[in-house]
PDB file of N, CA and C in Angstrom:
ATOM      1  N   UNK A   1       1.629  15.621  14.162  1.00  0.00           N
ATOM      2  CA  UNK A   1       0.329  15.630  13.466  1.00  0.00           C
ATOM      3  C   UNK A   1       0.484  15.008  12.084  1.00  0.00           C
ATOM      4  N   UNK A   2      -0.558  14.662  12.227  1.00  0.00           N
ATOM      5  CA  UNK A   2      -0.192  12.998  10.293  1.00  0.00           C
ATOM      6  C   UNK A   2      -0.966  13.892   9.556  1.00  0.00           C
ATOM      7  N   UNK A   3      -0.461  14.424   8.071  1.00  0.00           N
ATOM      8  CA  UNK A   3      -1.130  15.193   7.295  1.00  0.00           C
ATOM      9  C   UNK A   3      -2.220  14.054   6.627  1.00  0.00           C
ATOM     10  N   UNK A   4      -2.554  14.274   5.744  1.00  0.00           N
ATOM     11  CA  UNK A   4      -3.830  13.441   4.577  1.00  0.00           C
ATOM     12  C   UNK A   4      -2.996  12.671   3.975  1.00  0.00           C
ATOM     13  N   UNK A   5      -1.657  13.206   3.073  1.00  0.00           N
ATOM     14  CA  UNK A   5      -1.243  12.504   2.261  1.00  0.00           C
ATOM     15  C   UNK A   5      -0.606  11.174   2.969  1.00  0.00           C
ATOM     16  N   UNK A   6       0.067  11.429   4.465  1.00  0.00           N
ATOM     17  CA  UNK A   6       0.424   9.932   5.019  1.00  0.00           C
ATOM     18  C   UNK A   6      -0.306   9.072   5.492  1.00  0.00           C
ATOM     19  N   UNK A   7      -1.795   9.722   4.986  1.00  0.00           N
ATOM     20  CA  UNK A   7      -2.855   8.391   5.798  1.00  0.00           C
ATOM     21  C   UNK A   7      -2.384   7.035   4.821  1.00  0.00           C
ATOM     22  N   UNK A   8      -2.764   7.348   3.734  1.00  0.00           N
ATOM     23  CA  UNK A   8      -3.062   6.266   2.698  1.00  0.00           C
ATOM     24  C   UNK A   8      -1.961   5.428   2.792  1.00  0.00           C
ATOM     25  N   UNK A   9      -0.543   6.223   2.681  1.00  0.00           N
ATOM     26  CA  UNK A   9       0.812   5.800   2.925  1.00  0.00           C
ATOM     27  C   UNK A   9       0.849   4.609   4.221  1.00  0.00           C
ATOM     28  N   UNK A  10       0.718   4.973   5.299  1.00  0.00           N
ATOM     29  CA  UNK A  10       0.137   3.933   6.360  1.00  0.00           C
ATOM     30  C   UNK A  10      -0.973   3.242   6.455  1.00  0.00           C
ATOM     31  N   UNK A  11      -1.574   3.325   5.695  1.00  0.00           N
ATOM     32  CA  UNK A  11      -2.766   2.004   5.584  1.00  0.00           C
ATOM     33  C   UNK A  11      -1.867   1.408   4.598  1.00  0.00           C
ATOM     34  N   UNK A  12      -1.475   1.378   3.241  1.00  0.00           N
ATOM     35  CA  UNK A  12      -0.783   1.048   2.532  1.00  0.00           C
ATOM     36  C   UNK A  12       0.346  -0.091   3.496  1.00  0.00           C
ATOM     37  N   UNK A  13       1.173  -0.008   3.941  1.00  0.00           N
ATOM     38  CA  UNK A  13       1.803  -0.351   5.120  1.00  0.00           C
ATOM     39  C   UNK A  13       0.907  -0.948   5.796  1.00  0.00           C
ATOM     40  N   UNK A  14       0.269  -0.977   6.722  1.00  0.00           N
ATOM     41  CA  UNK A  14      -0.550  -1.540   7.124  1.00  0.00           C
ATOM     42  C   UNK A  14      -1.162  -3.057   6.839  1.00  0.00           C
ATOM     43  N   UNK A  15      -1.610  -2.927   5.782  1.00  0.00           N
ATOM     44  CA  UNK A  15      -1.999  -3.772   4.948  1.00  0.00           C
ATOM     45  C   UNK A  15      -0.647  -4.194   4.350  1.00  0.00           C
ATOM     46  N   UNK A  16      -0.145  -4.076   4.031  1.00  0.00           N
ATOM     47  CA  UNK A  16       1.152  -5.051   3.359  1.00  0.00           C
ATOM     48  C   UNK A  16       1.875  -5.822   4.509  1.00  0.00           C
ATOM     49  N   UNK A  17       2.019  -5.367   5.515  1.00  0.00           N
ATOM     50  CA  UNK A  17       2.130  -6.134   6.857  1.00  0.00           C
ATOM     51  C   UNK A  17       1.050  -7.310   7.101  1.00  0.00           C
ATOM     52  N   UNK A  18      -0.147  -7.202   7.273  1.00  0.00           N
ATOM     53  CA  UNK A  18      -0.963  -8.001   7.430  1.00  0.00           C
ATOM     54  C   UNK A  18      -1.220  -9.095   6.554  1.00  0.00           C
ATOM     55  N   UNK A  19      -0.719  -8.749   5.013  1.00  0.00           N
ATOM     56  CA  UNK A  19      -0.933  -9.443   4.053  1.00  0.00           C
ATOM     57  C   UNK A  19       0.316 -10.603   3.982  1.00  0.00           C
ATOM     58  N   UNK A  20       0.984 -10.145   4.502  1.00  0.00           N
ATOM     59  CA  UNK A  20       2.673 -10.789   4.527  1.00  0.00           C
ATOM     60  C   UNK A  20       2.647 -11.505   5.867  1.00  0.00           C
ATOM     61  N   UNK A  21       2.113 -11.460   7.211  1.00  0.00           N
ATOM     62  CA  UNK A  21       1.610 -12.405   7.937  1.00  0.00           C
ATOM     63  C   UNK A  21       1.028 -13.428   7.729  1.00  0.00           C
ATOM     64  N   UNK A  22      -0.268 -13.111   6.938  1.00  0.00           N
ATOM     65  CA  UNK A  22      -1.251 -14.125   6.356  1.00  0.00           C
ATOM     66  C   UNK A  22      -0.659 -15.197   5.772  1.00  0.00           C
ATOM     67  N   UNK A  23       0.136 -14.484   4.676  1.00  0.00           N
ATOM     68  CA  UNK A  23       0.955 -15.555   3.913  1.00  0.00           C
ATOM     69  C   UNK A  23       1.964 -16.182   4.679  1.00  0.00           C
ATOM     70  N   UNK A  24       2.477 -15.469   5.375  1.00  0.00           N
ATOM     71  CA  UNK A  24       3.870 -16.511   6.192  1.00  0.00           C
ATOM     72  C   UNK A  24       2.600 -17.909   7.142  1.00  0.00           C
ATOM     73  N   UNK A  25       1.859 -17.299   7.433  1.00  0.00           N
ATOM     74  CA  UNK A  25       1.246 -18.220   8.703  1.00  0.00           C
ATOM     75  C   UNK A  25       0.314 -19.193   7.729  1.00  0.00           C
ATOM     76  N   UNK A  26      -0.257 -18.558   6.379  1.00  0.00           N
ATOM     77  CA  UNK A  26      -0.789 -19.477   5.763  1.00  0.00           C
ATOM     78  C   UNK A  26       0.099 -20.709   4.951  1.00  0.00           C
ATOM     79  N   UNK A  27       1.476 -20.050   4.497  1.00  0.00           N
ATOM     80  CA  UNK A  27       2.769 -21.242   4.602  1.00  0.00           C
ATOM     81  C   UNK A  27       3.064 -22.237   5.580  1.00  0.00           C
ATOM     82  N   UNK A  28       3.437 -21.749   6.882  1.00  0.00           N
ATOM     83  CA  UNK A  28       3.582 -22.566   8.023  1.00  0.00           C
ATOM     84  C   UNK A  28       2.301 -23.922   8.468  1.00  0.00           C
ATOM     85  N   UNK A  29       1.119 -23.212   7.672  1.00  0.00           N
ATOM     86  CA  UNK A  29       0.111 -24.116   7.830  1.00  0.00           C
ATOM     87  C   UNK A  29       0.330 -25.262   7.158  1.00  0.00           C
ATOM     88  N   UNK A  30       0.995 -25.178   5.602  1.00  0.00           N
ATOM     89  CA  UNK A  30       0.293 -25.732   4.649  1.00  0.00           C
ATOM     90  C   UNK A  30       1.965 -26.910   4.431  1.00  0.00           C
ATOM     91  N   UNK A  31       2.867 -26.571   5.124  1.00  0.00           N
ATOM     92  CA  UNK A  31       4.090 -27.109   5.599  1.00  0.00           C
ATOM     93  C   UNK A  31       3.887 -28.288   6.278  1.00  0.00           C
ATOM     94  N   UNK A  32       3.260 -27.785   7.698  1.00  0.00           N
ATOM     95  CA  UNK A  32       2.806 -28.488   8.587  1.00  0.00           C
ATOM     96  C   UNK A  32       1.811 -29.879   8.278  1.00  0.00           C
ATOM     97  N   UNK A  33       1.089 -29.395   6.920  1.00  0.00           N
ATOM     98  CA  UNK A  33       0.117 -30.252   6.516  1.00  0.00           C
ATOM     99  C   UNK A  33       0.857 -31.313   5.150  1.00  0.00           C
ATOM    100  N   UNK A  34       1.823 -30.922   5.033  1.00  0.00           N
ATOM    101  CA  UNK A  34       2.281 -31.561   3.771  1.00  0.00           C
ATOM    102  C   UNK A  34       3.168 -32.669   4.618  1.00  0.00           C
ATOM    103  N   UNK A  35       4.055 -32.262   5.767  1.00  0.00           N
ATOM    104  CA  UNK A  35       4.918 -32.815   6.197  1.00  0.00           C
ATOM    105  C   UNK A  35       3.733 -33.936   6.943  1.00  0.00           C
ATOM    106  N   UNK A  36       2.681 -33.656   7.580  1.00  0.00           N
ATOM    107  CA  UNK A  36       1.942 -34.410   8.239  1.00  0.00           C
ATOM    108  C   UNK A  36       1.245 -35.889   7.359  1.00  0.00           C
ATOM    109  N   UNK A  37       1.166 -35.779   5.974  1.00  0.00           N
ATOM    110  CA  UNK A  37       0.605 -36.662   4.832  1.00  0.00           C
ATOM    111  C   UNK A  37       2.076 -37.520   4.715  1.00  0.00           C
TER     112      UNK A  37
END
């Protein structure tokens, strides 16, 4: 059972995961586009 205080803790997480995707995949984009010019 997840008390209150580990919600935030895992959204926290959550979101820092997602945010750190974004950026890797928004890198790989912008790689792809530099190498392509």
């Amino acid at each position: 059972m997840m008390s209150i205080s580990a919600f935030p803790l895992s959204v926290g997480i959550a979101f820092a995961a997602l945010s750190y995707f974004l950026l890797k995949v928004n890198g790989c984009i912008y790689i792809c586009m530099c190498l392509e010019i």
